[in-house]
N, C-alpha and C. Protein backbone atom coordinates (compact mmCIF):
# COMPACT_ATOMS: atom_id res chain seq x y z
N UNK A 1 -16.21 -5.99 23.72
CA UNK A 1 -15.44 -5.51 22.60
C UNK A 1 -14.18 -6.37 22.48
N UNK A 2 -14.04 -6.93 21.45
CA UNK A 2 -13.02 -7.76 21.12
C UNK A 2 -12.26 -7.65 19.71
N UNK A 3 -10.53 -7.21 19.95
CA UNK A 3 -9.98 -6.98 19.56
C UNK A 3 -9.04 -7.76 18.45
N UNK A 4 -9.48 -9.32 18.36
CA UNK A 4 -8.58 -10.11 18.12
C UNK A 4 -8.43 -10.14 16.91
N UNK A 5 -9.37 -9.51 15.56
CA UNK A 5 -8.91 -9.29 14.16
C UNK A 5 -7.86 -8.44 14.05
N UNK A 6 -7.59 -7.45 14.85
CA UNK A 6 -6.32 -6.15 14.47
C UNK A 6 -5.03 -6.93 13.85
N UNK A 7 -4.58 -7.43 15.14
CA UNK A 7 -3.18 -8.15 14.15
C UNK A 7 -3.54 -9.18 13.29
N UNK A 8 -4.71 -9.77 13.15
CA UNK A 8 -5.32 -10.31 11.82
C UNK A 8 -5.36 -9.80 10.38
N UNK A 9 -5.61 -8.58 10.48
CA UNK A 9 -5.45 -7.91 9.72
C UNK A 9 -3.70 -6.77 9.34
N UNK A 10 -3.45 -6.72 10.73
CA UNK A 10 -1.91 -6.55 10.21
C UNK A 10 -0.87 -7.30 9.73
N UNK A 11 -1.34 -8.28 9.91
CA UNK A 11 -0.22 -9.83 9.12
C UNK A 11 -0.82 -10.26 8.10
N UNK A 12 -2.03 -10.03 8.02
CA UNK A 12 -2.45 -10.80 6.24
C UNK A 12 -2.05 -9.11 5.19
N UNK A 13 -2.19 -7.35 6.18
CA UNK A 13 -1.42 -6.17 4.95
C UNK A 13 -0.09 -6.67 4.75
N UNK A 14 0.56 -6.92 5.90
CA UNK A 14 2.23 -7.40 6.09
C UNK A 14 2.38 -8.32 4.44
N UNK A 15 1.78 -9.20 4.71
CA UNK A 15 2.00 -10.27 3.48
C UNK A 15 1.71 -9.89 2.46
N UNK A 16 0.79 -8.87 2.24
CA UNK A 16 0.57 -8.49 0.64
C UNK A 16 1.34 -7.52 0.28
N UNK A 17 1.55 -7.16 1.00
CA UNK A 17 2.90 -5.93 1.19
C UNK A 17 3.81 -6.69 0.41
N UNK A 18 4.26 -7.81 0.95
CA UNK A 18 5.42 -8.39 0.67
C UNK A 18 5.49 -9.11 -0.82
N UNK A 19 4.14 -9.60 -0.86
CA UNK A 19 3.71 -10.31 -1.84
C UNK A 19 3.62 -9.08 -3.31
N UNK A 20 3.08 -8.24 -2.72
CA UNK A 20 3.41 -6.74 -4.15
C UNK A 20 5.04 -6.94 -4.41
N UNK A 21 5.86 -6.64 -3.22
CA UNK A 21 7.25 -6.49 -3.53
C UNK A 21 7.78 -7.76 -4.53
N UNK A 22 7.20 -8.93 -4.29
CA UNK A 22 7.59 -9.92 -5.30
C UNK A 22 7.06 -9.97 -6.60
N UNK A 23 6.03 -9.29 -6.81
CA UNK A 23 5.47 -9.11 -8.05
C UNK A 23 6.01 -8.01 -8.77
N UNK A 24 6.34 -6.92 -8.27
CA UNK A 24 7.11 -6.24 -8.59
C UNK A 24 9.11 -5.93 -8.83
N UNK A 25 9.38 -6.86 -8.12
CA UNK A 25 10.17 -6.99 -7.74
C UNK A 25 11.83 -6.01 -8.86
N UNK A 26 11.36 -6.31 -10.14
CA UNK A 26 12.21 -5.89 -11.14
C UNK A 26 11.87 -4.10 -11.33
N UNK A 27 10.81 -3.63 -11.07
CA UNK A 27 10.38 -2.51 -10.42
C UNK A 27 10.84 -1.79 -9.06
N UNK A 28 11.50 -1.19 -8.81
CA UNK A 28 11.89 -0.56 -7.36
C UNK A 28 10.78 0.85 -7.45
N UNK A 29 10.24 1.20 -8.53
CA UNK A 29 9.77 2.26 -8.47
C UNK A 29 8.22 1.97 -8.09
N UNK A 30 8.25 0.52 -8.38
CA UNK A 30 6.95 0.67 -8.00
C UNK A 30 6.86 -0.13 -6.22
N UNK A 31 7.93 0.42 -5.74
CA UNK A 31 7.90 0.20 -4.26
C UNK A 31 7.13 1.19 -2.80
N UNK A 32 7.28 2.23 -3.91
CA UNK A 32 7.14 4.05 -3.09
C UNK A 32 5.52 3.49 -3.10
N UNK A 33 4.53 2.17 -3.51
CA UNK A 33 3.21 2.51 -3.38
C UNK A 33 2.81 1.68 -2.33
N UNK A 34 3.84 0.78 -1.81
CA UNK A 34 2.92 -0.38 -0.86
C UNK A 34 2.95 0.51 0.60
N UNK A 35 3.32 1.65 0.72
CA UNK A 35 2.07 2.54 1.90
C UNK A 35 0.98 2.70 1.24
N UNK A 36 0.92 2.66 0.45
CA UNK A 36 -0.95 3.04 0.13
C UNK A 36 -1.23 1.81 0.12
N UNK A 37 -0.77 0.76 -0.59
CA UNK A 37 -1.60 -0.59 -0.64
C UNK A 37 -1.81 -1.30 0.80
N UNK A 38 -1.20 -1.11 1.21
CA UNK A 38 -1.26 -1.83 3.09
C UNK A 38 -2.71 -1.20 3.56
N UNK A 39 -2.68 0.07 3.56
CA UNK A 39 -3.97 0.31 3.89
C UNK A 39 -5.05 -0.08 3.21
N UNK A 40 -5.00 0.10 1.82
CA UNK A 40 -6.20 -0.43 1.66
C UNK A 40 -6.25 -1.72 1.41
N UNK A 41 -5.46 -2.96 1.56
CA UNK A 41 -5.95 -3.88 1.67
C UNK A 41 -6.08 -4.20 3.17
N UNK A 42 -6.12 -3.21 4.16
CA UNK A 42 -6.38 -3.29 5.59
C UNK A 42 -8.09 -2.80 5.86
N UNK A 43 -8.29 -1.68 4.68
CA UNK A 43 -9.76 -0.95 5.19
C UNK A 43 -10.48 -2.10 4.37
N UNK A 44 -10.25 -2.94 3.54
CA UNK A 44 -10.92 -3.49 2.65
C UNK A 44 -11.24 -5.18 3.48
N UNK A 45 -10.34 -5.42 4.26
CA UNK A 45 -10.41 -6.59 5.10
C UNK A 45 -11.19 -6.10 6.66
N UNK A 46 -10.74 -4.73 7.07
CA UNK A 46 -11.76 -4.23 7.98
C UNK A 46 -13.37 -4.49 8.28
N UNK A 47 -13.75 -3.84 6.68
CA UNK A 47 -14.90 -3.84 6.12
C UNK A 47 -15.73 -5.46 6.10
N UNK A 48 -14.66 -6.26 5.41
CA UNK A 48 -15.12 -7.55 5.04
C UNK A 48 -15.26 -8.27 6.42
N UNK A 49 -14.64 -8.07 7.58
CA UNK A 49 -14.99 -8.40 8.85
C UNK A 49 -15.81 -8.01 9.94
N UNK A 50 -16.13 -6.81 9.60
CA UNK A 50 -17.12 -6.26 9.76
C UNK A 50 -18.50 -6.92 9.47
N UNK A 51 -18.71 -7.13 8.30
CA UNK A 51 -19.92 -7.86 7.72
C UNK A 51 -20.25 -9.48 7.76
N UNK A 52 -19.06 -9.62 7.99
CA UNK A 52 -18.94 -11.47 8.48
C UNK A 52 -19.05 -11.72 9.79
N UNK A 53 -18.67 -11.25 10.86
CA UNK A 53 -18.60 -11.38 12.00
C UNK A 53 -18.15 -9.89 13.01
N UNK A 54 -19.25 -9.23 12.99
CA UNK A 54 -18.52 -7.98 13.74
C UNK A 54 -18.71 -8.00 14.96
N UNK A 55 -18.92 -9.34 16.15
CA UNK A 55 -18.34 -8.93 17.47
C UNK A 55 -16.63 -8.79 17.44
N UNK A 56 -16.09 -9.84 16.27
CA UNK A 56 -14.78 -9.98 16.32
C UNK A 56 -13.63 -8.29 16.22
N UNK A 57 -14.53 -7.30 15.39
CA UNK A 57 -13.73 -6.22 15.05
C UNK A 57 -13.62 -5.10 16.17
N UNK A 58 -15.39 -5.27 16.91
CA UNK A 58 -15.35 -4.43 18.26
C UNK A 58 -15.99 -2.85 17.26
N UNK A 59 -16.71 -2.90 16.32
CA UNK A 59 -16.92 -1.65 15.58
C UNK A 59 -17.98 -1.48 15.41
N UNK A 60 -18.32 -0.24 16.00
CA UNK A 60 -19.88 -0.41 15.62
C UNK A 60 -20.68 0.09 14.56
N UNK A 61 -19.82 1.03 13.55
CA UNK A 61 -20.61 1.13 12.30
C UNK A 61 -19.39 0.55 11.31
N UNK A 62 -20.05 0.97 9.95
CA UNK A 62 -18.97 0.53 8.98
C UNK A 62 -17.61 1.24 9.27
N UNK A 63 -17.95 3.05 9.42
CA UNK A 63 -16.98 3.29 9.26
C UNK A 63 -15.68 3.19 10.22
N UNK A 64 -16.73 2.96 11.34
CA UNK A 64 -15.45 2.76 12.38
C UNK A 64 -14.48 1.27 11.99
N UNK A 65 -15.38 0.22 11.02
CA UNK A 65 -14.28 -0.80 10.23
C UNK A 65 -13.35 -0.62 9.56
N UNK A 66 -13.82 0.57 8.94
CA UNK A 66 -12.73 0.94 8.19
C UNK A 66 -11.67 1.35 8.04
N UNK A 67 -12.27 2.71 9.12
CA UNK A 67 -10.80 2.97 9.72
C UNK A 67 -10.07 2.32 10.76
N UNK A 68 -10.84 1.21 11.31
CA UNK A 68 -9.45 0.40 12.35
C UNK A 68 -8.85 -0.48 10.97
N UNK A 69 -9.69 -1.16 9.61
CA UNK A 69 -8.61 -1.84 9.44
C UNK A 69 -7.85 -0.83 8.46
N UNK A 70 -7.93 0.57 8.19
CA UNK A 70 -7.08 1.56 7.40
C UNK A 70 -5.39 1.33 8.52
N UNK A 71 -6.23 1.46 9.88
CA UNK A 71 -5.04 1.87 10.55
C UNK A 71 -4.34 1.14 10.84
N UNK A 72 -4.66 -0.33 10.95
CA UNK A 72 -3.72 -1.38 10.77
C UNK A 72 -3.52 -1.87 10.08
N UNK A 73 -3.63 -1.78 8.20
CA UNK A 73 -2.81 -2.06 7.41
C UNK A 73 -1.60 -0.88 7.34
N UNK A 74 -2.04 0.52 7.57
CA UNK A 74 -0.89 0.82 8.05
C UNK A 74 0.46 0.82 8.93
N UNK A 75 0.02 0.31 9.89
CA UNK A 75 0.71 -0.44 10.85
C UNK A 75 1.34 -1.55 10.12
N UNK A 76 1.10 -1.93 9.33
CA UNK A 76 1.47 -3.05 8.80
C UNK A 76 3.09 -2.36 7.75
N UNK A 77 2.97 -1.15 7.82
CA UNK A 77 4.28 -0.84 7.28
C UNK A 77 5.26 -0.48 8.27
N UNK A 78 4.56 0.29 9.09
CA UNK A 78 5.57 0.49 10.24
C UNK A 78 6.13 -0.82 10.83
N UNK A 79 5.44 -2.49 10.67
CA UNK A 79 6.11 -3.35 11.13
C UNK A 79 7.24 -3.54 10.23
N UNK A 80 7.05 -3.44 8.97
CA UNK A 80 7.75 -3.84 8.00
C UNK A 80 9.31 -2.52 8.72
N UNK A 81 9.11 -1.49 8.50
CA UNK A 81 10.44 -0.76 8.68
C UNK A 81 10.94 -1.11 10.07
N UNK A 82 10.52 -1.48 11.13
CA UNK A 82 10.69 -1.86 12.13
C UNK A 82 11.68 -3.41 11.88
N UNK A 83 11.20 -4.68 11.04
CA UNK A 83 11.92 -5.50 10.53
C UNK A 83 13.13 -5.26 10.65
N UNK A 84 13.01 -4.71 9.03
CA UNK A 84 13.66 -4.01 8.36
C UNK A 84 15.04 -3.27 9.35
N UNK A 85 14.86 -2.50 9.88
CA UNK A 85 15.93 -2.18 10.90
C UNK A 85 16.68 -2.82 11.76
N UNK A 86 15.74 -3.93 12.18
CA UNK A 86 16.19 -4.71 13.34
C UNK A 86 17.55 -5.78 12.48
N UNK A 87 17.20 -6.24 11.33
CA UNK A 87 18.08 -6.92 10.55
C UNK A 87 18.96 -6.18 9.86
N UNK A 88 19.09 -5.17 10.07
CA UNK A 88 20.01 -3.99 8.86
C UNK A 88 20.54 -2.79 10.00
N UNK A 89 20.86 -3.43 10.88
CA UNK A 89 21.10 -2.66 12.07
C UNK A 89 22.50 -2.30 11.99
N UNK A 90 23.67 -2.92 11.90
CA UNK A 90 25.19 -3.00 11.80
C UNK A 90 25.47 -3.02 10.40
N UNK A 91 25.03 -3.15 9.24
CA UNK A 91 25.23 -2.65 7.87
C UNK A 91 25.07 -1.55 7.73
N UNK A 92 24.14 -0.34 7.66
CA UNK A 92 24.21 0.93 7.06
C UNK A 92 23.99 2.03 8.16
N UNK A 93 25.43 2.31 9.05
CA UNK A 93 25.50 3.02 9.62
C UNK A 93 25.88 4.65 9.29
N UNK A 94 26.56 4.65 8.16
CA UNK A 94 26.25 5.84 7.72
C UNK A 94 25.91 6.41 6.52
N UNK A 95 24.62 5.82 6.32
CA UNK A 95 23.34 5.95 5.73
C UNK A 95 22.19 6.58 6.52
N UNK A 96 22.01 8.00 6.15
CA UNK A 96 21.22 8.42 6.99
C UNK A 96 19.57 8.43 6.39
N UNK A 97 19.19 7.94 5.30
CA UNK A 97 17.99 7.72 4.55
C UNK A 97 16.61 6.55 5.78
């Protein structure tokens, strides 16, 4: 069982993540959606690795593709707020949001 697509798939949600935020960018409202989009461009790259090469995902049906890559395009936001904090650490201290 080999694990090595996970953060494969959490750095290519990471980037589309980011890549929505630039397309959107004049939009803040349409920010509240890239938790949903991380995942599914995580279950959707899951899937697609799955069918291309699935010793790489370690899954043995579809759905178990799916939901590892659901759960690490999610992850892929928690890296983002994780960032996010680490650089915005001594600016908004009393900001409790």
């Amino acid at each position: 069982m080999d694990f090595t697509s996970i953060p494969i798939i959490v750095v290519c949600s990471y980037l589309v993540g980011e890549m929505y935020k630039l397309i959107f960018q004049h939009k803040p409202n349409a920010y509240k959606f890239i938790p949903v989009v991380t995942p599914i461009v995580g279950g959707i790259l899951g899937i697609a690795i799955f069918l291309t090469a699935p010793e790489l995902l370690g899954a043995q049906t579809i759905w178990n593709a799916l939901l590892l890559g659901i759960v690490s395009g999610a992850s892929a936001t928690g890296a983002n707020q994780i960032i996010k904090k680490i650089f915005n650490k001594g600016e908004n201290k009393n900001d409790n949001s």
